[in-house]
C-alpha atoms as a PDB file:
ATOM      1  CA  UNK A   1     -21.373-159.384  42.396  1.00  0.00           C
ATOM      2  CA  UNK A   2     -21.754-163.449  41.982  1.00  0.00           C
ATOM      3  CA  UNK A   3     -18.562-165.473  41.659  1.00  0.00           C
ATOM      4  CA  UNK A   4     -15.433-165.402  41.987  1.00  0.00           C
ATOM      5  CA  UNK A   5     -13.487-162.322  41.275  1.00  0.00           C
ATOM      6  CA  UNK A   6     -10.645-162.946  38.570  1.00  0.00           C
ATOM      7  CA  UNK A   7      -9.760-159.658  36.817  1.00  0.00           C
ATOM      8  CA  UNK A   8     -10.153-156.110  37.851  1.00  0.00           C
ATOM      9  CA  UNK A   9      -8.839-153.182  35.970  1.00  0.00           C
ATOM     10  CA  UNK A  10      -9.121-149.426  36.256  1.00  0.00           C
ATOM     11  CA  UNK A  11      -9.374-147.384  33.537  1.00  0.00           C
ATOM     12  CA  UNK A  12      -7.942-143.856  32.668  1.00  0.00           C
ATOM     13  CA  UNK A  13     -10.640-142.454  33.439  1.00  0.00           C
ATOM     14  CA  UNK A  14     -11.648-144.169  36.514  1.00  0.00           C
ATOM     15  CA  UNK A  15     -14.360-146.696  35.432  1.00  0.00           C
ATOM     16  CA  UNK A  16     -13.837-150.378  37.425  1.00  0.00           C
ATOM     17  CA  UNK A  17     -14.127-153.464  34.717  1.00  0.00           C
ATOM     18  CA  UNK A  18     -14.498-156.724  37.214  1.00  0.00           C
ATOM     19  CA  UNK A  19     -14.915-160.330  35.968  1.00  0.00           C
ATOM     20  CA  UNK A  20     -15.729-163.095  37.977  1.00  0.00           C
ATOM     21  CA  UNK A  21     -16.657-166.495  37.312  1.00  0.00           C
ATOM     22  CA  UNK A  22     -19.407-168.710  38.927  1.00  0.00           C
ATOM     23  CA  UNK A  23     -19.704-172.708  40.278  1.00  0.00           C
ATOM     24  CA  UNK A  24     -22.426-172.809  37.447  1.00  0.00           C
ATOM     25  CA  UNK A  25     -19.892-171.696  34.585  1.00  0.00           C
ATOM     26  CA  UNK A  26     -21.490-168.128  33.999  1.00  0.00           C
ATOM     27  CA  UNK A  27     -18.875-165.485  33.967  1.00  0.00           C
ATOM     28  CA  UNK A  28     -20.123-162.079  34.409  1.00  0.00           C
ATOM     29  CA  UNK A  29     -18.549-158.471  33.183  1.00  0.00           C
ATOM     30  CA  UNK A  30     -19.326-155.472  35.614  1.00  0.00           C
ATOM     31  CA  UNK A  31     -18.771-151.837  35.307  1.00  0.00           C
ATOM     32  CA  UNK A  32     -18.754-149.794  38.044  1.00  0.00           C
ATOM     33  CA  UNK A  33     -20.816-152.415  39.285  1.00  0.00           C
ATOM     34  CA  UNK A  34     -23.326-152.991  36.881  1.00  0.00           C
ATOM     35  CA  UNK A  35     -23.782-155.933  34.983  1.00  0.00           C
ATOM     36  CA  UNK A  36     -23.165-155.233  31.229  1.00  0.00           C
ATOM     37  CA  UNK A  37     -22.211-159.239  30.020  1.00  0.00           C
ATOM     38  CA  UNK A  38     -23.609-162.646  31.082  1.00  0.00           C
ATOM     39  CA  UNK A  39     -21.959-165.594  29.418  1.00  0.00           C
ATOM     40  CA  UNK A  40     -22.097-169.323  30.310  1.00  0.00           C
ATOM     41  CA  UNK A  41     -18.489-171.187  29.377  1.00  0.00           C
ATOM     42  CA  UNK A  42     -16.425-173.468  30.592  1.00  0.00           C
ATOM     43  CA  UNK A  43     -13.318-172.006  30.049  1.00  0.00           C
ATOM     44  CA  UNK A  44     -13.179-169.937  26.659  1.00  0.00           C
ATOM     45  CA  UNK A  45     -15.353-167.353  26.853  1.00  0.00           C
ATOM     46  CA  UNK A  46     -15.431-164.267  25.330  1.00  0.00           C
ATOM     47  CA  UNK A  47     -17.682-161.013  26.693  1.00  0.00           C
ATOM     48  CA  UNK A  48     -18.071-157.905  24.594  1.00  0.00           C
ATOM     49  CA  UNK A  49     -19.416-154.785  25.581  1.00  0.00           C
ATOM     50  CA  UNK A  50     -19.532-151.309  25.166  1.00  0.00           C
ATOM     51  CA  UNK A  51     -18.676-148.214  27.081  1.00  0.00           C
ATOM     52  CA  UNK A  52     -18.152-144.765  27.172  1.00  0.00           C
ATOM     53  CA  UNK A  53     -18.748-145.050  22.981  1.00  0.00           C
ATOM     54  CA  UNK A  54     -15.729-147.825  22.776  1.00  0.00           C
ATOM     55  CA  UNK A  55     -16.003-151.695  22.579  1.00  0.00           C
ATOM     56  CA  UNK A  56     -14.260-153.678  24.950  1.00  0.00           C
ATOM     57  CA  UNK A  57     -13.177-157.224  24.911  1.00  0.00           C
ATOM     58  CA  UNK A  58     -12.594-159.358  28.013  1.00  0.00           C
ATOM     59  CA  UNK A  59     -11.376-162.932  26.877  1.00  0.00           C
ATOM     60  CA  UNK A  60     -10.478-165.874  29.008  1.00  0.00           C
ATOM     61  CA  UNK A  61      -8.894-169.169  27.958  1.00  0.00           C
ATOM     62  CA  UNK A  62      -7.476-172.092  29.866  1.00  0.00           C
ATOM     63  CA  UNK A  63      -3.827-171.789  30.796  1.00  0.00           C
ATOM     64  CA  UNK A  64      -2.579-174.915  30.301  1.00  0.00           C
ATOM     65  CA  UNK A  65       1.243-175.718  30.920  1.00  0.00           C
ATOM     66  CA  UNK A  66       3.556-177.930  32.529  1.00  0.00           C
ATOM     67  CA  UNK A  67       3.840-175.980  35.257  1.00  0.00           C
ATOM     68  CA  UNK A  68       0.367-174.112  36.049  1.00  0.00           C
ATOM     69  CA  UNK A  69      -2.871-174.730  35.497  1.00  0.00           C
ATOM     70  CA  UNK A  70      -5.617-171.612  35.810  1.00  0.00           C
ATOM     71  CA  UNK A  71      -6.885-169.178  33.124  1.00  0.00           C
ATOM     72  CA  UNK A  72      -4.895-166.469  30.831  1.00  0.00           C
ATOM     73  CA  UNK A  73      -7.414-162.872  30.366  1.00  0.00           C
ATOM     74  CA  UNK A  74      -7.014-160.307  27.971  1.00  0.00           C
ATOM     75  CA  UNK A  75      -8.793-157.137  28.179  1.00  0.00           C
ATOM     76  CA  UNK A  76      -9.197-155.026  24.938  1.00  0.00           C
ATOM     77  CA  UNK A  77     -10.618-151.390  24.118  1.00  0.00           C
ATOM     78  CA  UNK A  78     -11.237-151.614  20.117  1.00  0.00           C
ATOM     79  CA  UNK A  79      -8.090-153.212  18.753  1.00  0.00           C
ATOM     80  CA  UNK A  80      -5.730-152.006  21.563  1.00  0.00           C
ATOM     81  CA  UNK A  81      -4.511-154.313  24.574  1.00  0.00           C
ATOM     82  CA  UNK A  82      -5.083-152.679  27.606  1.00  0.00           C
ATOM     83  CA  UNK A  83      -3.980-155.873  29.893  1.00  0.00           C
ATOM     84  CA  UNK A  84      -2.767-159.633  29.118  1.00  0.00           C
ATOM     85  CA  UNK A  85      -2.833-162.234  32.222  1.00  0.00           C
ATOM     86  CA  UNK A  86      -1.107-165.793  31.666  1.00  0.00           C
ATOM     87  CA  UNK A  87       0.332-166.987  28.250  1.00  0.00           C
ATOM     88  CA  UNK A  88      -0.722-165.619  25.027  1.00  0.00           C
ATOM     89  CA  UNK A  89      -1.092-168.663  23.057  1.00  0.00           C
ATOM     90  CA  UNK A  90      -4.333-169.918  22.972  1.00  0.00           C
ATOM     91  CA  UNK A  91      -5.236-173.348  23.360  1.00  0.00           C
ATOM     92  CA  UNK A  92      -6.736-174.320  20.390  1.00  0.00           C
ATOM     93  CA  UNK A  93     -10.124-176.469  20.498  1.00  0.00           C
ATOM     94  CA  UNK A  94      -8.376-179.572  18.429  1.00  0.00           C
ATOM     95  CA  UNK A  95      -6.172-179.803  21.732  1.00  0.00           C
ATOM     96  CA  UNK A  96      -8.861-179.814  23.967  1.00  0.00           C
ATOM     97  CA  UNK A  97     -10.822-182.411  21.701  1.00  0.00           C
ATOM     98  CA  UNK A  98      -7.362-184.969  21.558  1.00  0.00           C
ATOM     99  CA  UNK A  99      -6.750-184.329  25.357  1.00  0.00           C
ATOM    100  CA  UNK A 100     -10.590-185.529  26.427  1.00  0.00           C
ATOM    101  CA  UNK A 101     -10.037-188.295  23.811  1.00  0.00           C
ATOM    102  CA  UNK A 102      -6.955-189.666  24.818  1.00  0.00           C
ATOM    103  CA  UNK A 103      -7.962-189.068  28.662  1.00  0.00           C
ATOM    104  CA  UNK A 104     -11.277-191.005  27.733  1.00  0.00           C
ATOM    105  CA  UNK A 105      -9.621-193.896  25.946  1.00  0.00           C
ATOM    106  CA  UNK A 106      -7.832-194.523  29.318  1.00  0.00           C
ATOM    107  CA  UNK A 107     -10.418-194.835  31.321  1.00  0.00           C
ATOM    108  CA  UNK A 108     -11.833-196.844  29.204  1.00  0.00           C
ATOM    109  CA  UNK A 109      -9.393-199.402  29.127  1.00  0.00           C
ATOM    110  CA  UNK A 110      -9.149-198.907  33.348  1.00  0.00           C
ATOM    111  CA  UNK A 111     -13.010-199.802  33.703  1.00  0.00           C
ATOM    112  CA  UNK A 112     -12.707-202.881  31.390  1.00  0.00           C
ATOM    113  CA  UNK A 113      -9.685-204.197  32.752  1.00  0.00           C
END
């Protein structure tokens, strides 16, 4: 495995699902080990795969709050939650845009002063 290790679930019917998350932003879905999703993101990302005939969903967001900062994961078979890690609310990309805006405006006005 490559990363960091930041969910792990076991299923009914034994079968590990792992995610970890690398320096170089991929995060990576395993199986029992095996590799079954690759995805480069800084923060939202979203892996789907498929196993044992059902789809699985393994989301991960940016937990945001005044009083923790890390990552909320949700793991879903089909529509069904199987597990939910942080806050549900999602941070919405608008908030992420005005944040880096207002963050950039200030330095900004630090470097020019």
């Amino acid at each position: 495995m490559i990363g960091t290790k930041l969910l792990s679930y076991k299923l009914e019917d034994g079968t590990l699902i792992e995610l970890t998350n690398a320096l170089s932003g991929y995060g990576r879905v395993y199986v029992n080990g095996n590799e079954v999703s690759k995805q480069r993101g800084f923060g939202m990302e979203t892996h789907v795969f498929n196993h044992s005939g059902s789809e699985f969903q393994v989301s991960v967001w940016p937990l945001i709050s005044m009083h923790a900062w890390g990552f909320s994961i949700e793991l879903k078979k089909g529509d069904e939650r199987l597990m939910l890690y942080g806050k549900e609310n999602k941070v919405r990309p608008w908030y992420i845009f005005f944040a880096a805006l207002i963050i950039g405006v200030i330095l900004g006005v630090l470097i020019n002063l």
